[in-house]
PDB file of N, CA and C in Angstrom:
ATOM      1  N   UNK A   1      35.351  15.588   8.250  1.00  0.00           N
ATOM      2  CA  UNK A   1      33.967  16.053   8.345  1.00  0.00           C
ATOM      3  C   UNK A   1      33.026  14.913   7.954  1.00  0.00           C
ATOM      4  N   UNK A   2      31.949  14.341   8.571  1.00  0.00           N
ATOM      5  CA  UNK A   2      30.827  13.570   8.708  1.00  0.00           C
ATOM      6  C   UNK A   2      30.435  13.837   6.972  1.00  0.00           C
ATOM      7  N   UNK A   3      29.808  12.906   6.326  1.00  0.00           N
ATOM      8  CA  UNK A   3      29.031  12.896   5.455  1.00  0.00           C
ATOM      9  C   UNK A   3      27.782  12.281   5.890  1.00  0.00           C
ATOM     10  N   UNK A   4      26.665  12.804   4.404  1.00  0.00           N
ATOM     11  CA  UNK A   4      25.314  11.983   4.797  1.00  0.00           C
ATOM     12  C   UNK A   4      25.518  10.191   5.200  1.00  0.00           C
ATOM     13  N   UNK A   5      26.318   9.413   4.898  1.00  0.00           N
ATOM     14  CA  UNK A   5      26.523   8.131   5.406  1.00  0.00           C
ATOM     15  C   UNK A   5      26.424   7.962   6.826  1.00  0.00           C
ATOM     16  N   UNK A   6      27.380   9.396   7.549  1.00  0.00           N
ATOM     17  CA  UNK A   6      27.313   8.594   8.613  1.00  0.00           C
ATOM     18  C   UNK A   6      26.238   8.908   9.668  1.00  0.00           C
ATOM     19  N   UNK A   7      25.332   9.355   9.047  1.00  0.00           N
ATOM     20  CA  UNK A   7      23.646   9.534   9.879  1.00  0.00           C
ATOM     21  C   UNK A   7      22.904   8.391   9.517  1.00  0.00           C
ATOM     22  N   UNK A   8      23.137   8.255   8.182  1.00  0.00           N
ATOM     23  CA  UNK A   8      21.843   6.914   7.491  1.00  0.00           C
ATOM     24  C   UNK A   8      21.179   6.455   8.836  1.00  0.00           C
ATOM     25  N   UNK A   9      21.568   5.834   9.620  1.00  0.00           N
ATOM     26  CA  UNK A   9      21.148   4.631  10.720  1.00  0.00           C
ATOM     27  C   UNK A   9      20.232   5.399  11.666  1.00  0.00           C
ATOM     28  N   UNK A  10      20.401   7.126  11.858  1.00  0.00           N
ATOM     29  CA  UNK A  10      19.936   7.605  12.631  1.00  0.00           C
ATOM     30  C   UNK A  10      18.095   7.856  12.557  1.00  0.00           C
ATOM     31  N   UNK A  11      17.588   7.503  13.716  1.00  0.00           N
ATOM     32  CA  UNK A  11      16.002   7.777  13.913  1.00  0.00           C
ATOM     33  C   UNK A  11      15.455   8.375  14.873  1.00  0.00           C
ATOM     34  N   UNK A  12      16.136   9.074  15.395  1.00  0.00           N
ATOM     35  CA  UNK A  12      15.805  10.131  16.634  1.00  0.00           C
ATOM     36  C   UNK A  12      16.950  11.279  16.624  1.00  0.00           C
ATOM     37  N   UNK A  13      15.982  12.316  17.059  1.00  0.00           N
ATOM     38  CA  UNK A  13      16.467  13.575  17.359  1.00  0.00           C
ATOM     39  C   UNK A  13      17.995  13.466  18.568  1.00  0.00           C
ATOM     40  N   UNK A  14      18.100  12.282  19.242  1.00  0.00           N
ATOM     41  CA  UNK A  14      18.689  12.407  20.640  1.00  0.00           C
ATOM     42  C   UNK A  14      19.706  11.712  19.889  1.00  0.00           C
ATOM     43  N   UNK A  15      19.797  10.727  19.043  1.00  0.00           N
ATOM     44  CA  UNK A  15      21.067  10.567  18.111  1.00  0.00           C
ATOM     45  C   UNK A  15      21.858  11.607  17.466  1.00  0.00           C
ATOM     46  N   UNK A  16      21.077  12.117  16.927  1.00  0.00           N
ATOM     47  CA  UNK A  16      21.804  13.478  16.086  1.00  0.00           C
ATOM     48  C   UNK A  16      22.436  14.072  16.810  1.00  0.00           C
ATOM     49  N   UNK A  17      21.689  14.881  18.112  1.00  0.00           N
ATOM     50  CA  UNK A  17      22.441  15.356  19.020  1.00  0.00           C
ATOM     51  C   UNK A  17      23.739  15.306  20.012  1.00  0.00           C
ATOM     52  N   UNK A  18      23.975  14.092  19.574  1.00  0.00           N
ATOM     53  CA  UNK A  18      25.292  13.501  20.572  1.00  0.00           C
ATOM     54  C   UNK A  18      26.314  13.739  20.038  1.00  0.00           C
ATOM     55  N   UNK A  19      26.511  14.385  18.780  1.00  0.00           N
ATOM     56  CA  UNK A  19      27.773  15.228  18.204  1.00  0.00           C
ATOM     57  C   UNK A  19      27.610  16.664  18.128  1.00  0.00           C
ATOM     58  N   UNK A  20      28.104  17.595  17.889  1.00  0.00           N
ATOM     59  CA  UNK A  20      28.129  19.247  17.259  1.00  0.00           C
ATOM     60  C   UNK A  20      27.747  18.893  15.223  1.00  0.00           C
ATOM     61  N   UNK A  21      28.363  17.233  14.741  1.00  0.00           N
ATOM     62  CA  UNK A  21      28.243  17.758  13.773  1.00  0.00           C
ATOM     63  C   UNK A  21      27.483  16.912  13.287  1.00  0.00           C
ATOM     64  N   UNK A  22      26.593  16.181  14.098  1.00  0.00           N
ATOM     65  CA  UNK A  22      25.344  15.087  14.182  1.00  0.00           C
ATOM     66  C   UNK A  22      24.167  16.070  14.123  1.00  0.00           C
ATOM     67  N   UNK A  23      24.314  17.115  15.170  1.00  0.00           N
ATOM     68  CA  UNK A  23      23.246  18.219  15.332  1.00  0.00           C
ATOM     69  C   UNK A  23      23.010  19.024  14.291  1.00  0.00           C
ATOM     70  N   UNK A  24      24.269  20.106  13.481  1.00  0.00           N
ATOM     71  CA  UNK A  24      24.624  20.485  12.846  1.00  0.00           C
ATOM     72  C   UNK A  24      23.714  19.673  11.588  1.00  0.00           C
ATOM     73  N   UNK A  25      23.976  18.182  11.107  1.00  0.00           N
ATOM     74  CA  UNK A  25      23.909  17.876  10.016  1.00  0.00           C
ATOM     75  C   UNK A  25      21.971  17.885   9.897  1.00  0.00           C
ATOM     76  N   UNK A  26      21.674  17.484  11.124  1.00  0.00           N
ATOM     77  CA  UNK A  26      20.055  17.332  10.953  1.00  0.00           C
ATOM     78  C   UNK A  26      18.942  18.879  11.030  1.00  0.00           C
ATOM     79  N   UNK A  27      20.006  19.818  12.218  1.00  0.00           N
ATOM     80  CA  UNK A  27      19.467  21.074  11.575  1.00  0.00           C
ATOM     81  C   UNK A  27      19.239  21.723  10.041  1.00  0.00           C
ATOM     82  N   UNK A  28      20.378  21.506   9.551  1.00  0.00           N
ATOM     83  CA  UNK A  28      20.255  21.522   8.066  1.00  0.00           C
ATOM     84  C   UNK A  28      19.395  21.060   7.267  1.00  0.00           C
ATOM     85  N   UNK A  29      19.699  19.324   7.441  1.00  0.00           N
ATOM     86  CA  UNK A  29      18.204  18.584   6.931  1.00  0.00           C
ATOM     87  C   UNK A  29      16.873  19.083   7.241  1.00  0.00           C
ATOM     88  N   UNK A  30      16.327  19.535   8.564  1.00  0.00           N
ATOM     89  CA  UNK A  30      15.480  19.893   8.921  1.00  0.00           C
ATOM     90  C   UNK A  30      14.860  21.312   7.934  1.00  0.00           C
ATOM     91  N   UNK A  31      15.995  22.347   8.233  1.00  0.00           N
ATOM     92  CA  UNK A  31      15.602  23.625   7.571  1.00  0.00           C
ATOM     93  C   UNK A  31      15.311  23.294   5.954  1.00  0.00           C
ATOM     94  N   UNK A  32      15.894  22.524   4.951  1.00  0.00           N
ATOM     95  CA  UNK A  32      15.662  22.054   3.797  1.00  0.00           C
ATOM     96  C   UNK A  32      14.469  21.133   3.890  1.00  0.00           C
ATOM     97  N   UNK A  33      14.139  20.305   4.884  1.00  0.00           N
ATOM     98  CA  UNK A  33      12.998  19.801   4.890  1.00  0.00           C
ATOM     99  C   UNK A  33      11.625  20.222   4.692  1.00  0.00           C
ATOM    100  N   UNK A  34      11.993  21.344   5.416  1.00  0.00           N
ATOM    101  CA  UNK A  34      10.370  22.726   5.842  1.00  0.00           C
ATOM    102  C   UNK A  34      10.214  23.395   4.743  1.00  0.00           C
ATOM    103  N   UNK A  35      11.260  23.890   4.221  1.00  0.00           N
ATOM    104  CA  UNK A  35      11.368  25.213   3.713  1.00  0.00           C
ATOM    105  C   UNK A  35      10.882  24.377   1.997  1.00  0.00           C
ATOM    106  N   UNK A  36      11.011  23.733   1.431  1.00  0.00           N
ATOM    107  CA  UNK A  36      10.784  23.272   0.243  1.00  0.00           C
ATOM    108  C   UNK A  36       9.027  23.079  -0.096  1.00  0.00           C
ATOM    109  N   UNK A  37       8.562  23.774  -1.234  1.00  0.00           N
ATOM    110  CA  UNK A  37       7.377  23.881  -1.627  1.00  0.00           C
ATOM    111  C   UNK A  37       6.643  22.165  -1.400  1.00  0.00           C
ATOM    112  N   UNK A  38       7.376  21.597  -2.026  1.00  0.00           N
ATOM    113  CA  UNK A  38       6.646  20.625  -2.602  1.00  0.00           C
ATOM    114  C   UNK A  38       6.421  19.676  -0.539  1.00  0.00           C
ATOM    115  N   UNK A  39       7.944  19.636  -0.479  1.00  0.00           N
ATOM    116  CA  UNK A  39       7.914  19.189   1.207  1.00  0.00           C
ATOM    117  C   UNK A  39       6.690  19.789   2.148  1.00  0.00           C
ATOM    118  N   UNK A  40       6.442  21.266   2.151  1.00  0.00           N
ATOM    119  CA  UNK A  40       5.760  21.650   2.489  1.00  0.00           C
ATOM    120  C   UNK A  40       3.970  21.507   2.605  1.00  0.00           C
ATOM    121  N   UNK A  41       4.009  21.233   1.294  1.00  0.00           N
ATOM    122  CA  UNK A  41       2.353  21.079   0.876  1.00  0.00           C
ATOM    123  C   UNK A  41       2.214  19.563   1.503  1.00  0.00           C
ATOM    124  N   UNK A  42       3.358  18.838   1.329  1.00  0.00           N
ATOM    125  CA  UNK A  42       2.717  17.271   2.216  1.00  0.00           C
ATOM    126  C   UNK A  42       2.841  17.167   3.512  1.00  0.00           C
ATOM    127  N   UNK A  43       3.382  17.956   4.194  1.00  0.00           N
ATOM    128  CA  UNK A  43       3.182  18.095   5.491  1.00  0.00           C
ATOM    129  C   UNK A  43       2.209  19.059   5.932  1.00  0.00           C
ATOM    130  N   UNK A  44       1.624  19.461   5.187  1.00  0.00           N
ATOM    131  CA  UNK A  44       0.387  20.358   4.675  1.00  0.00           C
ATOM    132  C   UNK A  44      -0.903  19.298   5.375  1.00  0.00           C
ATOM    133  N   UNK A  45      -0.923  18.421   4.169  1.00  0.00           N
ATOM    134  CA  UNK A  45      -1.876  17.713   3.908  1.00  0.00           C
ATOM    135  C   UNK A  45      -2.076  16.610   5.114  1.00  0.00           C
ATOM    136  N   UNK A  46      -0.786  15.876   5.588  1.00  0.00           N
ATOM    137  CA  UNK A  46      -0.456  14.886   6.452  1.00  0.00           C
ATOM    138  C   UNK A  46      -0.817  15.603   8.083  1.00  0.00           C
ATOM    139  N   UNK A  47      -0.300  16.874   8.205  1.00  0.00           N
ATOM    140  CA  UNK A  47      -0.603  17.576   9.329  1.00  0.00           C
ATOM    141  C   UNK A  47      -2.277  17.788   9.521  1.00  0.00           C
ATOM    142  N   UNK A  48      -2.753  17.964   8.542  1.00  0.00           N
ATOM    143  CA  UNK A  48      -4.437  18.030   8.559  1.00  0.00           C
ATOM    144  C   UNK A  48      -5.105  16.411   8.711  1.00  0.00           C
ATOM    145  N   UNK A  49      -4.319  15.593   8.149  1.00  0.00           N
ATOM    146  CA  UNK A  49      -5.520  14.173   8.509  1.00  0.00           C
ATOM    147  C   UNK A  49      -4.715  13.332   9.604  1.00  0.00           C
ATOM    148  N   UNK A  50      -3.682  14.207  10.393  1.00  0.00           N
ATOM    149  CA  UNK A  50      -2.573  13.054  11.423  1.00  0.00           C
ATOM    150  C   UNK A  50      -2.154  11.660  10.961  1.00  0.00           C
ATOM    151  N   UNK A  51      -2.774  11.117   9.816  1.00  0.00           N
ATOM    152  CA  UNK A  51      -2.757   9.911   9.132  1.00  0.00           C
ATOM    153  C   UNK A  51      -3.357   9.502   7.974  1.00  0.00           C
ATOM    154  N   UNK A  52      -2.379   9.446   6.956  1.00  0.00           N
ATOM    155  CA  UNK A  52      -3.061   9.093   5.408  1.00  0.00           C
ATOM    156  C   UNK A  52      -1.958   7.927   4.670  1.00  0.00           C
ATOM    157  N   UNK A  53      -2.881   7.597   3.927  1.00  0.00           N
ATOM    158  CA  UNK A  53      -2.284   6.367   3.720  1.00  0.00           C
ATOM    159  C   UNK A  53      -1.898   7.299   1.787  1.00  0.00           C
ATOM    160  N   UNK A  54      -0.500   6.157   1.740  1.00  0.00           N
ATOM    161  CA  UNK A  54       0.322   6.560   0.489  1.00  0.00           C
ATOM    162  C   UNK A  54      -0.585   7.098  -0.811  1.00  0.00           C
ATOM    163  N   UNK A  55      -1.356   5.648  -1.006  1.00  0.00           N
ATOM    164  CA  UNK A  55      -2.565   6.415  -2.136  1.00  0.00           C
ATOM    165  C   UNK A  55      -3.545   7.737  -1.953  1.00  0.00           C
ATOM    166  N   UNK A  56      -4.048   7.919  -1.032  1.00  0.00           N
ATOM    167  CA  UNK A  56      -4.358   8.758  -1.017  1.00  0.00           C
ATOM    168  C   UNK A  56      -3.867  10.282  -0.762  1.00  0.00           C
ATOM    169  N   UNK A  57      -2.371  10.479  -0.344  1.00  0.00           N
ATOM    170  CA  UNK A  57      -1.979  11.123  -0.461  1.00  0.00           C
ATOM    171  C   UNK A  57      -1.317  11.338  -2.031  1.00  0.00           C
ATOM    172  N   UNK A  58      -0.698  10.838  -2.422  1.00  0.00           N
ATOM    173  CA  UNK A  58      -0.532  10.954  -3.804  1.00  0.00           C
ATOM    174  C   UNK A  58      -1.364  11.158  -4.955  1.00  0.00           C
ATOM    175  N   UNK A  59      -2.878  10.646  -4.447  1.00  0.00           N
ATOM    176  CA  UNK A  59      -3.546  10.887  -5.263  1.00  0.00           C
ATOM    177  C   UNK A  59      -4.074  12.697  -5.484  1.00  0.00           C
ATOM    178  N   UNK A  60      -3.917  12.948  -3.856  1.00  0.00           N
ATOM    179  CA  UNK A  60      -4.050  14.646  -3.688  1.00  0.00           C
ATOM    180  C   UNK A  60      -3.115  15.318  -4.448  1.00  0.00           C
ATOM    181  N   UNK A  61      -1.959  14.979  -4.043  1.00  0.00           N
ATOM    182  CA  UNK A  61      -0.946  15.993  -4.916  1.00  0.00           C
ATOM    183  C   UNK A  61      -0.932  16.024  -6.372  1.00  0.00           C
ATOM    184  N   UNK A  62      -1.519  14.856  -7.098  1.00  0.00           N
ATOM    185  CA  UNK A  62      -2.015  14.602  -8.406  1.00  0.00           C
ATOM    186  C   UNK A  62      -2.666  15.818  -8.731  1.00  0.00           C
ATOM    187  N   UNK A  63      -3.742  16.139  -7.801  1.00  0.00           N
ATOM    188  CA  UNK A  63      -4.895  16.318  -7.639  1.00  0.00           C
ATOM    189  C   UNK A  63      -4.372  18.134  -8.063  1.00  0.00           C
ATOM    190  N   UNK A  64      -3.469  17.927  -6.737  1.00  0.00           N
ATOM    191  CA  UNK A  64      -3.353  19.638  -6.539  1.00  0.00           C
ATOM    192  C   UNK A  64      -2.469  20.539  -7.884  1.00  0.00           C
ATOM    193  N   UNK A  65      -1.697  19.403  -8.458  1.00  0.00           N
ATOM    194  CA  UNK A  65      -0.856  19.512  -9.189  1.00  0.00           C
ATOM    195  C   UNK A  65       0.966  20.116  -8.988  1.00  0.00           C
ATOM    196  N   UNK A  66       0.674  19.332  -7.513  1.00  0.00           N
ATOM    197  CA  UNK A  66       2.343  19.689  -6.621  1.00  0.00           C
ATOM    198  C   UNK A  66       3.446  18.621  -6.896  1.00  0.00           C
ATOM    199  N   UNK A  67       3.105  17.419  -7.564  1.00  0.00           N
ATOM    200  CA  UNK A  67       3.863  16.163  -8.310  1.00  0.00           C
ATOM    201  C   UNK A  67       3.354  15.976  -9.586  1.00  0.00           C
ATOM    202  N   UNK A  68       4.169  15.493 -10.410  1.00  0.00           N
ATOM    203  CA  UNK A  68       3.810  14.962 -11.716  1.00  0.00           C
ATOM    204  C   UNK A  68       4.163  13.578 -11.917  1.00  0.00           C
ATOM    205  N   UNK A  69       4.580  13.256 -10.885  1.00  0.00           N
ATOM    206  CA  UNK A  69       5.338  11.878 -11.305  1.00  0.00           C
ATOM    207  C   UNK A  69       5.473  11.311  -9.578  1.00  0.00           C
ATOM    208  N   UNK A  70       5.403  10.181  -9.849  1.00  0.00           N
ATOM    209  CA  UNK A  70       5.953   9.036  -8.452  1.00  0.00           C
ATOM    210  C   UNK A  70       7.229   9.354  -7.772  1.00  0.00           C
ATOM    211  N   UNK A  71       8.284   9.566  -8.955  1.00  0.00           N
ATOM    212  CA  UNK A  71       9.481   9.504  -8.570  1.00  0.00           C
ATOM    213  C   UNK A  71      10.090  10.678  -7.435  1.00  0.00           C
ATOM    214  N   UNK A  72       9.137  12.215  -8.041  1.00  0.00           N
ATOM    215  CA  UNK A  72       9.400  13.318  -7.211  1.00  0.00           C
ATOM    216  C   UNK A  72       8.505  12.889  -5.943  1.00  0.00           C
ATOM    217  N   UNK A  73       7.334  12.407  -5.364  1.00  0.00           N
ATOM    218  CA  UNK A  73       6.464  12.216  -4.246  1.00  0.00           C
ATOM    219  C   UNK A  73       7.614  10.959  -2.968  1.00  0.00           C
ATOM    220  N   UNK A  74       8.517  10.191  -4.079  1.00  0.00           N
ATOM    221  CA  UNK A  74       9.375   9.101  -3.177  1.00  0.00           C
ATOM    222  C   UNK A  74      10.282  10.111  -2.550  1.00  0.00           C
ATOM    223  N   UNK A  75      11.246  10.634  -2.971  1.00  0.00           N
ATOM    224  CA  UNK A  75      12.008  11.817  -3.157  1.00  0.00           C
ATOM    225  C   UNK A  75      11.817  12.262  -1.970  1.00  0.00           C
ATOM    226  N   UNK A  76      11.036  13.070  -2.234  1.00  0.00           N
ATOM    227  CA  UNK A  76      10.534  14.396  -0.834  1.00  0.00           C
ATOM    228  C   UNK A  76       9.894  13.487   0.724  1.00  0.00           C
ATOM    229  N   UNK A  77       9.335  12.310   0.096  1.00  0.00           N
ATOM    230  CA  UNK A  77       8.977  12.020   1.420  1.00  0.00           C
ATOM    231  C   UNK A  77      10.026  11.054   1.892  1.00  0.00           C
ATOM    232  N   UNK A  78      10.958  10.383   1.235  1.00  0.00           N
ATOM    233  CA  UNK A  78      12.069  10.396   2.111  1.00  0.00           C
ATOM    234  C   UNK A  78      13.020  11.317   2.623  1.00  0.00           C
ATOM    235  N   UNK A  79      12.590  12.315   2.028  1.00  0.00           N
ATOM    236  CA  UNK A  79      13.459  13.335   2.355  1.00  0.00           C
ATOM    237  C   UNK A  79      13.061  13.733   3.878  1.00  0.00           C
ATOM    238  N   UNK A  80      11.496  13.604   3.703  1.00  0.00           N
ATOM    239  CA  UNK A  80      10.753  13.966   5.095  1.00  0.00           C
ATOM    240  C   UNK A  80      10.643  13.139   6.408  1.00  0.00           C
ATOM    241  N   UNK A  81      11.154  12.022   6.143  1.00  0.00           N
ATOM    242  CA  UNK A  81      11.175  10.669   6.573  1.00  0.00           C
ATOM    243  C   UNK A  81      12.542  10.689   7.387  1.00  0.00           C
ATOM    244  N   UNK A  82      13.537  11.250   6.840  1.00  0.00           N
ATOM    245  CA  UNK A  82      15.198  11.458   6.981  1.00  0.00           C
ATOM    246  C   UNK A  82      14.993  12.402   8.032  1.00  0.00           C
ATOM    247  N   UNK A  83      14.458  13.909   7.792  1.00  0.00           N
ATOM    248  CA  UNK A  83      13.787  15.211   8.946  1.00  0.00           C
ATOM    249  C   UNK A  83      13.547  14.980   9.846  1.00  0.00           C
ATOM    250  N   UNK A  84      13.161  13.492   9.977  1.00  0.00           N
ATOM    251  CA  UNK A  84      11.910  13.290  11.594  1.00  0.00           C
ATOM    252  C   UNK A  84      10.593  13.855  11.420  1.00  0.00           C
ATOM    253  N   UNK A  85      10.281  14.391  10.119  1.00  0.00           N
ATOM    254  CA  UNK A  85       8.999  14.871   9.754  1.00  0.00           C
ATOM    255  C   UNK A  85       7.930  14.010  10.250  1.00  0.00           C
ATOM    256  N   UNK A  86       7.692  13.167   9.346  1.00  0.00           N
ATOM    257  CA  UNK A  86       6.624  12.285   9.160  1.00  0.00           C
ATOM    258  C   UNK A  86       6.749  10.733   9.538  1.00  0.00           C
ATOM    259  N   UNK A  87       5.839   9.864  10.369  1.00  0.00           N
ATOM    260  CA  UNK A  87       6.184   8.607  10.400  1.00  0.00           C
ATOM    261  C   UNK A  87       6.030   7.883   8.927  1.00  0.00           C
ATOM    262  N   UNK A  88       6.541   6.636   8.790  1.00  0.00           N
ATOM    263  CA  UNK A  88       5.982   5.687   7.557  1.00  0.00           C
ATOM    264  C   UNK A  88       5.733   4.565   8.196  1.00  0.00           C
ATOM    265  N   UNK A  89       4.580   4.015   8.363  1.00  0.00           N
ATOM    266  CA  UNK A  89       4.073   2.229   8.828  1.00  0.00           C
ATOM    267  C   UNK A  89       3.763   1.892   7.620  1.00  0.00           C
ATOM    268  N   UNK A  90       3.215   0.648   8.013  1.00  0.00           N
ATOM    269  CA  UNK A  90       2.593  -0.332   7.332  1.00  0.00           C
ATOM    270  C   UNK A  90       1.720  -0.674   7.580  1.00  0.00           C
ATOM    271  N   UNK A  91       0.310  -0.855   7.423  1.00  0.00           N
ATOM    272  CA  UNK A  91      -0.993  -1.287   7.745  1.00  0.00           C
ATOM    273  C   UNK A  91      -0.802  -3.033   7.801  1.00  0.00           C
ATOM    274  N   UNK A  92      -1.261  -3.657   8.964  1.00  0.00           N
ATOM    275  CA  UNK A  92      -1.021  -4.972   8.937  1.00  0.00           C
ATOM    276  C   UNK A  92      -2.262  -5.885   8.028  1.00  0.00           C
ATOM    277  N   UNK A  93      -2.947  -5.271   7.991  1.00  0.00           N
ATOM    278  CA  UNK A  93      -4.388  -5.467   7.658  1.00  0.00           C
ATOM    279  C   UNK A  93      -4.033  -5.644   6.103  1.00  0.00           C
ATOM    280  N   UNK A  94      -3.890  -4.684   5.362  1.00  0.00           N
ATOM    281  CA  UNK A  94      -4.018  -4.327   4.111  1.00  0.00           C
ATOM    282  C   UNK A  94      -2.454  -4.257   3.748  1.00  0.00           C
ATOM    283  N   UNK A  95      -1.283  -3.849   3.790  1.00  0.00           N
ATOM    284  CA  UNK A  95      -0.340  -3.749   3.806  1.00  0.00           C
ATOM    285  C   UNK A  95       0.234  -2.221   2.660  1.00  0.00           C
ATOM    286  N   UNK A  96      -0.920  -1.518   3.368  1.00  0.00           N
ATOM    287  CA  UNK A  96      -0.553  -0.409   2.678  1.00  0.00           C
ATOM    288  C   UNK A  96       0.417   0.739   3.759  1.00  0.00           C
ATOM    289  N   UNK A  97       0.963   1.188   2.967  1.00  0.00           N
ATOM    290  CA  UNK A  97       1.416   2.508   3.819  1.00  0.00           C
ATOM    291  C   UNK A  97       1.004   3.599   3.783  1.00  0.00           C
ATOM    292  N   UNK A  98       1.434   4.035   5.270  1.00  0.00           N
ATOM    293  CA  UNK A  98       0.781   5.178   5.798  1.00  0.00           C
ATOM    294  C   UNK A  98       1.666   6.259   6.469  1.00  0.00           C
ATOM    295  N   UNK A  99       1.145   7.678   6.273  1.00  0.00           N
ATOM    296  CA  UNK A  99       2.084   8.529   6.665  1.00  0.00           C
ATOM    297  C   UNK A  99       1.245   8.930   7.977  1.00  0.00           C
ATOM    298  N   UNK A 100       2.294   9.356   9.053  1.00  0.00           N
ATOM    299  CA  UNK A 100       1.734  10.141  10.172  1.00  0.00           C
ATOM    300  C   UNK A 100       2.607  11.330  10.705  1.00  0.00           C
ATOM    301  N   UNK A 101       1.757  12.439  10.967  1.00  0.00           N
ATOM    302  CA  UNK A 101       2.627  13.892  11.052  1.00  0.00           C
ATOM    303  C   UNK A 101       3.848  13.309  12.748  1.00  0.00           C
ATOM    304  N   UNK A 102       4.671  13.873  12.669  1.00  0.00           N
ATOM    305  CA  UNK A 102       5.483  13.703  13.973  1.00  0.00           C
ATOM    306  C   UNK A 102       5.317  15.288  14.698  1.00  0.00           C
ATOM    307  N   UNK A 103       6.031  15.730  15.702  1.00  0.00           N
ATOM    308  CA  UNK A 103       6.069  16.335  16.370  1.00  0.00           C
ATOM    309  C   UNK A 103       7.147  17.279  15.552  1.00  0.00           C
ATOM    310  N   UNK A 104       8.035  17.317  15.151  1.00  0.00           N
ATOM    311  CA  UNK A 104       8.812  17.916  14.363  1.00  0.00           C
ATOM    312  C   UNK A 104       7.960  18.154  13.150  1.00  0.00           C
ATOM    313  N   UNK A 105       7.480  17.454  12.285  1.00  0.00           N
ATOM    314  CA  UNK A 105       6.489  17.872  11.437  1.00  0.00           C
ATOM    315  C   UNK A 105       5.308  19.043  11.837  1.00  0.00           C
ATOM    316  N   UNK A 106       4.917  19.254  13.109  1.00  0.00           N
ATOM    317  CA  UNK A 106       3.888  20.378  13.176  1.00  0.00           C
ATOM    318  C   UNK A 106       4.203  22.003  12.953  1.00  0.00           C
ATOM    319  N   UNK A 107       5.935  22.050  12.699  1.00  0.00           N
ATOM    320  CA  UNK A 107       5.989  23.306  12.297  1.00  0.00           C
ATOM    321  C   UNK A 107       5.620  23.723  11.472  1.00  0.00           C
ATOM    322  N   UNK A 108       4.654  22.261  10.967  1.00  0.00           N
ATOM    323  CA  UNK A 108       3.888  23.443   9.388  1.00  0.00           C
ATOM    324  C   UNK A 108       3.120  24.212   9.572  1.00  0.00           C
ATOM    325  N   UNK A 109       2.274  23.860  11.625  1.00  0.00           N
ATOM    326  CA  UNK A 109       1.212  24.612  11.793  1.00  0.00           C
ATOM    327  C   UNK A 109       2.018  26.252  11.648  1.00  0.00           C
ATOM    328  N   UNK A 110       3.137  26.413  11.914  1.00  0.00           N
ATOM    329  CA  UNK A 110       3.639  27.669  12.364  1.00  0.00           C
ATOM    330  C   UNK A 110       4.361  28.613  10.895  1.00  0.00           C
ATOM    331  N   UNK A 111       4.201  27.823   9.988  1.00  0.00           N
ATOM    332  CA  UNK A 111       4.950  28.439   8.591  1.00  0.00           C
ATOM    333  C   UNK A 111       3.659  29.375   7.356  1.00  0.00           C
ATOM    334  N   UNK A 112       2.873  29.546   7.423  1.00  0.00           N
ATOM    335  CA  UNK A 112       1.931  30.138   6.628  1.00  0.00           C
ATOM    336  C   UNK A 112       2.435  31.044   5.624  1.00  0.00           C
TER     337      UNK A 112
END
């Protein structure tokens, strides 16, 4: 049976899919992706501005009081990052990062 190792490399939905237990493993990820409070509220936030950059998203959840710490905000958004949730760039300009909702990420419009 596949462990999380042998996805690491994967970045598209059409990868996952080319096994039963490639598919299998990212449905899972996916449903744990959505379904988690804290996951939720940043695809919350990211789904409302299509693009925010790291500080200012972190500074919201500060804000909202959905993180207490850096370590849980790295966490979840790699977690979301792993989902196909959310993009992560880099601003060439400034070299900050930035999150952007994906197409898999808009099921937040549908979760209320």
């Amino acid at each position: 049976m596949p462990d999380d190792s042998d996805f690491r490399s994967y970045k598209t939905i059409e990868e996952y899919g080319k096994t039963l237990e490639g598919n299998k493993y990212y449905h899972d990820l996916y449903l744990k992706a959505v379904n988690h409070p804290i996951r939720r509220e940043i695809l919350n936030i990211v789904n409302k501005k299509n693009r925010i950059s790291r500080s200012e998203l972190i500074s919201l959840l500060f804000e909202k009081k959905v993180i207490d710490n850096e370590f849980t905000f790295n966490y979840n958004m790699d977690y979301l990052s792993k989902a196909l949730c959310v993009n992560i760039t880099k601003d060439e300009k400034n070299g900050e990062t930035n999150y952007e909702i994906t197409q898999s990420g808009k099921i937040i419009e549908f979760l209320k």
